[in-house]
N, C-alpha and C. Protein backbone atom coordinates (compact mmCIF):
# COMPACT_ATOMS: atom_id res chain seq x y z
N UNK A 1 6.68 -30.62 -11.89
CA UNK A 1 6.06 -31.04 -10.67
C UNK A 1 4.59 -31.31 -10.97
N UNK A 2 4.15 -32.20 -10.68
CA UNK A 2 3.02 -32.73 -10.52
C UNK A 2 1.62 -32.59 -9.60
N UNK A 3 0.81 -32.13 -9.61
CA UNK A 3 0.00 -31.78 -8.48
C UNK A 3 -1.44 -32.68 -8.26
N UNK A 4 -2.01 -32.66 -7.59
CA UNK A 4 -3.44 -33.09 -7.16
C UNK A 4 -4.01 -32.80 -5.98
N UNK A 5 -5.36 -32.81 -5.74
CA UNK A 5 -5.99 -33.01 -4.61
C UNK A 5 -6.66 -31.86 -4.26
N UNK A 6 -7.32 -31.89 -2.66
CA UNK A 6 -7.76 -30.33 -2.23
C UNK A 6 -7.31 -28.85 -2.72
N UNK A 7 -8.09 -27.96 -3.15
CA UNK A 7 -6.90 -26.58 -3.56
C UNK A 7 -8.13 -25.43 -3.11
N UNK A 8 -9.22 -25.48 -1.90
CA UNK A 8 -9.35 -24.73 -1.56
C UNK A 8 -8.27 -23.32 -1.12
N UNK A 9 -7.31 -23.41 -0.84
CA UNK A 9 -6.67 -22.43 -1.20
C UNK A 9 -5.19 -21.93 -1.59
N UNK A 10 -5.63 -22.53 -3.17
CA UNK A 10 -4.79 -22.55 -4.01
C UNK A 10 -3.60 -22.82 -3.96
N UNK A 11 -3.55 -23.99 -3.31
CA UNK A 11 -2.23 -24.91 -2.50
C UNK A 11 -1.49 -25.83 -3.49
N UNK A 12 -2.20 -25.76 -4.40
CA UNK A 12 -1.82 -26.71 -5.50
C UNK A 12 -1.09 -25.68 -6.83
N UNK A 13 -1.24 -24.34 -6.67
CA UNK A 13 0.05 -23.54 -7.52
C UNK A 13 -0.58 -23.23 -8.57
N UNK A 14 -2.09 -23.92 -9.06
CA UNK A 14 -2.13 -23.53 -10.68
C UNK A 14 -2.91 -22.33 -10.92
N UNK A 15 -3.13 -21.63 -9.99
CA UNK A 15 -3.81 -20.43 -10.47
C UNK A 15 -5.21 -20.53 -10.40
N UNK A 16 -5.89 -21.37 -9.66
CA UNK A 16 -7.31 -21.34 -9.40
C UNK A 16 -7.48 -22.12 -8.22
N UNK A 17 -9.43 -22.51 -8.09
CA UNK A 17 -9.48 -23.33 -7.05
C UNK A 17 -9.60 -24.55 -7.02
N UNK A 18 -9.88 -25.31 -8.25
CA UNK A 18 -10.32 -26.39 -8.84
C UNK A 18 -9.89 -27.28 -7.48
N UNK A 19 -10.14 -28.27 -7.40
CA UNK A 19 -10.02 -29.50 -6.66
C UNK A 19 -9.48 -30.40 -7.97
N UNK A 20 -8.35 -31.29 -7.89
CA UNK A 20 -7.81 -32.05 -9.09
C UNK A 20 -8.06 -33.38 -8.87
N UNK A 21 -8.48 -34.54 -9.54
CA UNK A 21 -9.02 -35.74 -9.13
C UNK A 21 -7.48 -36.55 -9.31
N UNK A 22 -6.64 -35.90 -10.41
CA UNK A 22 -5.59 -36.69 -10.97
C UNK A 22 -4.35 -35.93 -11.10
N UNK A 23 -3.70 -36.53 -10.83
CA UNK A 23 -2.27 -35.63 -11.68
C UNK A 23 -1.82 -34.22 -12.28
N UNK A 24 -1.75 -33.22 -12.38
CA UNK A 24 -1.99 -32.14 -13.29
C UNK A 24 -0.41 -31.29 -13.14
N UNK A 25 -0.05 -31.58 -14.34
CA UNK A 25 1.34 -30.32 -14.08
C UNK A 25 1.45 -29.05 -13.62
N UNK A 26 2.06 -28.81 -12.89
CA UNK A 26 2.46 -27.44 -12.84
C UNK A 26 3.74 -27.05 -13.47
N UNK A 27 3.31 -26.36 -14.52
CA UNK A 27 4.56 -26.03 -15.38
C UNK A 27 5.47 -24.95 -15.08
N UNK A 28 5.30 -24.20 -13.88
CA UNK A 28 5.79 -23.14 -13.27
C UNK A 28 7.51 -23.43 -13.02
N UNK A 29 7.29 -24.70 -12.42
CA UNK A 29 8.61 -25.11 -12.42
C UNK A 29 9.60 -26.23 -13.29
N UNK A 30 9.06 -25.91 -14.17
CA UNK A 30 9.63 -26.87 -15.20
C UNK A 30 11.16 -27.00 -15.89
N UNK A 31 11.52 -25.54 -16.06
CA UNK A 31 13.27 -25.36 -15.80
C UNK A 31 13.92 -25.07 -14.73
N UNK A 32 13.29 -25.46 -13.75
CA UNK A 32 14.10 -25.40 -12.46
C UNK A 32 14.08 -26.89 -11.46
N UNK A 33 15.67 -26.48 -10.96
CA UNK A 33 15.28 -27.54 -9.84
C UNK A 33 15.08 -27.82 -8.57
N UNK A 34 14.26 -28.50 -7.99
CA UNK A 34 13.78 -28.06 -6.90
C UNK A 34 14.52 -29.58 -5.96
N UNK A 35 14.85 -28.42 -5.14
CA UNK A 35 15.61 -29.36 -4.05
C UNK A 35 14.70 -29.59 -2.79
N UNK A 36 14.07 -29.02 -2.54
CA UNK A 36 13.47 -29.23 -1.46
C UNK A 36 11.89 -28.83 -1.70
N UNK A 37 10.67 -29.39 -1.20
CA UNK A 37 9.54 -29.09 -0.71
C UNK A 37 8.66 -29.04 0.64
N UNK A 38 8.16 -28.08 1.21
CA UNK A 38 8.02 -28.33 2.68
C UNK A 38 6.35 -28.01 2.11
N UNK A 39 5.38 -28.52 2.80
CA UNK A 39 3.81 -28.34 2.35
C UNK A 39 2.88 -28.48 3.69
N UNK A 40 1.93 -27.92 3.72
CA UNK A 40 1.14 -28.12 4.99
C UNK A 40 -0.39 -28.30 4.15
N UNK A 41 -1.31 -28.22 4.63
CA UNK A 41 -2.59 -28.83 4.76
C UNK A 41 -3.38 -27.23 3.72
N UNK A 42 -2.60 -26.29 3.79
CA UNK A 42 -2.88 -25.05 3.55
C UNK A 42 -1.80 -24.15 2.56
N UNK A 43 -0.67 -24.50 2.53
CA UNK A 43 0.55 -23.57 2.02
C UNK A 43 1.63 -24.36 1.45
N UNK A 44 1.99 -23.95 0.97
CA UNK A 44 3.44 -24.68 0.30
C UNK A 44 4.46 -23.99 -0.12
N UNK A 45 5.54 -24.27 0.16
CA UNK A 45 6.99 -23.65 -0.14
C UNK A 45 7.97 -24.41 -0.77
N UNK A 46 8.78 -24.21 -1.71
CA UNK A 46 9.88 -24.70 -2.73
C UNK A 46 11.12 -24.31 -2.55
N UNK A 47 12.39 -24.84 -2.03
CA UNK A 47 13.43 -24.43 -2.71
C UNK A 47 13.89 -24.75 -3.81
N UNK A 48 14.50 -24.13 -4.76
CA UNK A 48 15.22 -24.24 -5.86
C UNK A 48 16.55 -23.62 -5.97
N UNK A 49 17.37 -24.77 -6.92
CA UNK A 49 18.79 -24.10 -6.45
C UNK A 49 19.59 -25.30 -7.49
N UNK A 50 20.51 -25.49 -6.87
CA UNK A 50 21.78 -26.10 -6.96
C UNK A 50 22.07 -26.48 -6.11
N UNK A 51 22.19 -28.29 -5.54
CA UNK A 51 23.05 -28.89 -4.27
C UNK A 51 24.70 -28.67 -5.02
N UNK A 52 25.27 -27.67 -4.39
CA UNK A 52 26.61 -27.71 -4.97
C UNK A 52 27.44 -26.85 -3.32
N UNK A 53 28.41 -27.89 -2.50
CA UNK A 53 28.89 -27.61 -1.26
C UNK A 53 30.05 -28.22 -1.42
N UNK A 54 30.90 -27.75 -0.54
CA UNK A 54 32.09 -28.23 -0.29
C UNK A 54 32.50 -28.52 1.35
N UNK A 55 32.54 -29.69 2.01
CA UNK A 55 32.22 -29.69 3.27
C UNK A 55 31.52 -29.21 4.11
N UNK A 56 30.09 -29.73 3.61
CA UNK A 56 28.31 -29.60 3.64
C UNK A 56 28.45 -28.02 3.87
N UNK A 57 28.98 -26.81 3.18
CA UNK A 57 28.54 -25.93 3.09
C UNK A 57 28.33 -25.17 1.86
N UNK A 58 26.99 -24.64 1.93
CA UNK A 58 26.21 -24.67 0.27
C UNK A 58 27.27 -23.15 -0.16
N UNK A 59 27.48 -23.37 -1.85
CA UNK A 59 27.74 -22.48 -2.21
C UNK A 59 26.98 -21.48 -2.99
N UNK A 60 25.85 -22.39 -3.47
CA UNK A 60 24.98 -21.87 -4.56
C UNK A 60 23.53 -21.20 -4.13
N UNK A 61 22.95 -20.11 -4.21
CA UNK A 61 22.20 -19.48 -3.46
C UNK A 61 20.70 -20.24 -3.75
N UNK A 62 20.16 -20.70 -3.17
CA UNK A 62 18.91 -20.97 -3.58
C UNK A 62 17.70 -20.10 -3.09
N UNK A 63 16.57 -20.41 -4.33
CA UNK A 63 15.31 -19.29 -4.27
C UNK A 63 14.21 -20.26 -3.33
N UNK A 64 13.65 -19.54 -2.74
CA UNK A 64 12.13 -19.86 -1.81
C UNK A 64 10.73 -19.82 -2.69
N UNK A 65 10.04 -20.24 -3.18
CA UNK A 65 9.29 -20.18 -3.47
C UNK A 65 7.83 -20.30 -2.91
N UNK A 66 6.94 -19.53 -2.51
CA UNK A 66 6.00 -19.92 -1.47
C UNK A 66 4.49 -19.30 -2.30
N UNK A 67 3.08 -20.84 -2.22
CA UNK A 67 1.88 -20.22 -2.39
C UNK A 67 0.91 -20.70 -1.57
N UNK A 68 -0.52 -20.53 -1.49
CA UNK A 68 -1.70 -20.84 -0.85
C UNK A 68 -2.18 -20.07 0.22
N UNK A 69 -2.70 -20.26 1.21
CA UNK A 69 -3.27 -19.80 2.09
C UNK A 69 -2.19 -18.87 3.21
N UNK A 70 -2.22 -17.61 3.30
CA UNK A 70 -1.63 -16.67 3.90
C UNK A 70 -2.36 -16.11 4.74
N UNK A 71 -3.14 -16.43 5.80
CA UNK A 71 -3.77 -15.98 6.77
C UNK A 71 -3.24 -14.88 7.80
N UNK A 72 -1.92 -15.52 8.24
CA UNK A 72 -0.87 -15.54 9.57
C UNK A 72 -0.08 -14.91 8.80
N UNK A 73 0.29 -14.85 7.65
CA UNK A 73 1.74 -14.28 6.49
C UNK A 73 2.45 -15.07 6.75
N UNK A 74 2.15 -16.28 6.52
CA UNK A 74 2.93 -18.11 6.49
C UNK A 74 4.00 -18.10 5.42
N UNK A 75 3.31 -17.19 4.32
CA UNK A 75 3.92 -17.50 3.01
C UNK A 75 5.09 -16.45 2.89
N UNK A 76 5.26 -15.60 3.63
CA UNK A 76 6.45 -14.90 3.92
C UNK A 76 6.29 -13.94 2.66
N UNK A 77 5.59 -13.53 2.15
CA UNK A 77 5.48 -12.42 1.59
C UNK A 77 4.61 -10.72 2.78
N UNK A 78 4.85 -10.03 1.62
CA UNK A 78 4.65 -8.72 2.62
C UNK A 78 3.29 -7.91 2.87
N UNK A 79 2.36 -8.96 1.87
CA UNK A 79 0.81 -8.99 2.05
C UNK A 79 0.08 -10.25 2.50
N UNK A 80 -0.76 -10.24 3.50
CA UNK A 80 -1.39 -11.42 3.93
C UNK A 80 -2.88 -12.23 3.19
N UNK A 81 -2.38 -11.72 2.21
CA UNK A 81 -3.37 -11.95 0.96
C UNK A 81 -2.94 -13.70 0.90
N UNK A 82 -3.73 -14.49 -0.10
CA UNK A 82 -3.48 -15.66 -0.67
C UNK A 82 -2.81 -15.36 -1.77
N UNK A 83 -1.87 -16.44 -2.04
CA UNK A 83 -1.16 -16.39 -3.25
C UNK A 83 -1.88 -17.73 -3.76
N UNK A 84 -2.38 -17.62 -5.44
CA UNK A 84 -2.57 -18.75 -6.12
C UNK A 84 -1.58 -19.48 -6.81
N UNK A 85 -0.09 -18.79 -7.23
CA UNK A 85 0.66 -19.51 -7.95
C UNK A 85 1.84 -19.22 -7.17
N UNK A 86 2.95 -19.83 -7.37
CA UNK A 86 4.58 -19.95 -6.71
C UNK A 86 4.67 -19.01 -6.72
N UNK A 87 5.52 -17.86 -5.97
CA UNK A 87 5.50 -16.93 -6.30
C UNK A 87 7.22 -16.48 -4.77
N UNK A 88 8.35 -16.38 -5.39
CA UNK A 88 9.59 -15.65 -5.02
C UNK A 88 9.53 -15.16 -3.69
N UNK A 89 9.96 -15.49 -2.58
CA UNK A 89 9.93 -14.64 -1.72
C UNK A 89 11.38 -13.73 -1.85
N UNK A 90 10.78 -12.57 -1.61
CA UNK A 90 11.80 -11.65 -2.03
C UNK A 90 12.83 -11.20 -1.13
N UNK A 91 12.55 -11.52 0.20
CA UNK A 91 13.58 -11.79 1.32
C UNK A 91 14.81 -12.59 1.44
N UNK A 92 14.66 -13.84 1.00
CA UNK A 92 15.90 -14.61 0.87
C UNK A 92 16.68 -14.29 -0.59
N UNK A 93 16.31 -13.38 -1.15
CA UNK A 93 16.99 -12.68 -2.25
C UNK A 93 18.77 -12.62 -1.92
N UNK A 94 19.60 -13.77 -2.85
CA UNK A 94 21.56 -13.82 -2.16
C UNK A 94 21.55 -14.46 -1.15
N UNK A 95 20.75 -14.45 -0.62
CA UNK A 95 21.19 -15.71 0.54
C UNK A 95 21.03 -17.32 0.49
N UNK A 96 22.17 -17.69 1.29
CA UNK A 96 22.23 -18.90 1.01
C UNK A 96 21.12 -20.18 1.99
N UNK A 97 19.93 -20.16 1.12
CA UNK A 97 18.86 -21.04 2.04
C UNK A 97 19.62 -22.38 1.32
N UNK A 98 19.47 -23.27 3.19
CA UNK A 98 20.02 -24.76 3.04
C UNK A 98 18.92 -25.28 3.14
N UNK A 99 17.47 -25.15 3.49
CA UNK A 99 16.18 -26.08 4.09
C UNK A 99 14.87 -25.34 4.14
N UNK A 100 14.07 -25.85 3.64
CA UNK A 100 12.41 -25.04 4.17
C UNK A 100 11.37 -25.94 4.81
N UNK A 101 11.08 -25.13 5.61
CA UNK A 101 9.62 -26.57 6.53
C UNK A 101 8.52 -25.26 6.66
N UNK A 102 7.80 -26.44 6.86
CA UNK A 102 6.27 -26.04 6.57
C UNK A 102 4.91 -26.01 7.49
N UNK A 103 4.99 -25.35 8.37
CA UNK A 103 4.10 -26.16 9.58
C UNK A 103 2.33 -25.60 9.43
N UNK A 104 1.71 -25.98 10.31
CA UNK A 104 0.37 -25.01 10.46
C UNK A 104 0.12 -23.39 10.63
N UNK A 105 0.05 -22.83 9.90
CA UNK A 105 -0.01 -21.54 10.16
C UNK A 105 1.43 -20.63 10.30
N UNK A 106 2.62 -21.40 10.09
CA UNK A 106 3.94 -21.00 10.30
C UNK A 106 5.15 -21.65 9.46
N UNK A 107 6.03 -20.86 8.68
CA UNK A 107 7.31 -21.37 7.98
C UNK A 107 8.60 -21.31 8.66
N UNK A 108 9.45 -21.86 8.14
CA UNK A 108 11.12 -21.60 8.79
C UNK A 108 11.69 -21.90 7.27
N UNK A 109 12.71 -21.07 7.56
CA UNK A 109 13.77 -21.25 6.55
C UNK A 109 15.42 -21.43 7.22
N UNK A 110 15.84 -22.27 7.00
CA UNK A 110 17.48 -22.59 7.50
C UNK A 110 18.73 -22.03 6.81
N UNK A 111 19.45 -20.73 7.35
CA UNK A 111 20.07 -19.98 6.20
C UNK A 111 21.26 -20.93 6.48
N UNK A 112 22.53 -21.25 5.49
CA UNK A 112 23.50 -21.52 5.89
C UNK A 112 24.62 -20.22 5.26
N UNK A 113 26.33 -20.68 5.84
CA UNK A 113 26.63 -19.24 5.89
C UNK A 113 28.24 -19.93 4.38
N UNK A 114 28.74 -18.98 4.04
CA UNK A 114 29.97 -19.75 3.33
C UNK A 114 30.95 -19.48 4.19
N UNK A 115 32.07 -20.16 4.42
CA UNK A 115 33.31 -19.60 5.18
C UNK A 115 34.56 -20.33 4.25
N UNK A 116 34.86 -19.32 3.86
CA UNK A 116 36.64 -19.33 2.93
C UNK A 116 37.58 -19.23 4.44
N UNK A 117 38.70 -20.31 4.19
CA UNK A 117 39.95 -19.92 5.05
C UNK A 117 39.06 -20.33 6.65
N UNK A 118 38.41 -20.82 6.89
CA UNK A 118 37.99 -21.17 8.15
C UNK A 118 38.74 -22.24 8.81
């Protein structure tokens, strides 16, 4: 994944505050794949996973990944500290997240459920 731009607070994942004029990897996620990104002006969140469903229901558990500005505890971790790099939310730990969005000061996550024999 690729990053740039504003990183007053550390919205951009690399572990500092720099402001980026150009392009700059973030190698954090480099063996993984990321299915989804939801980002706000301040925070950012990742799923990673596997699109793998069988009549649009996911089988494969995907991880949340959330950093930057944690004012409100946007980033869904259990300190309202800033996070500078991606960093696991440890809540959706086995569960099956289908979606992440990203708003001002607030996240959602969309769990979906498996059903065998339904």
């Amino acid at each position: 994944m690729y990053v740039w731009g504003w990183n007053v607070y550390c919205q951009l994942g690399l572990g500092d505050f720099t402001n980026r004029l150009k392009p700059t990897l973030n190698s954090f996620f480099k063996n993984k794949k990321i299915i989804k990104m939801a980002y706000r002006e301040n925070h950012c969140m990742v799923l990673v996973g596997k699109w793998s469903f069988i009549w649009f229901i996911f089988l494969e558990n995907g991880e949340v990944y959330s950093w930057g500005n944690n004012m409100y505890g946007e980033l869904g971790h259990e300190y309202s500290e800033n996070w500078n790099t991606p960093t696991l939310i440890d809540f959706f730990k086995g569960m099956n997240v289908m979606d992440v969005f990203a708003f001002s000061f607030k996240s959602f996550v969309i769990l979906g459920f498996l059903c065998i024999n339904c």
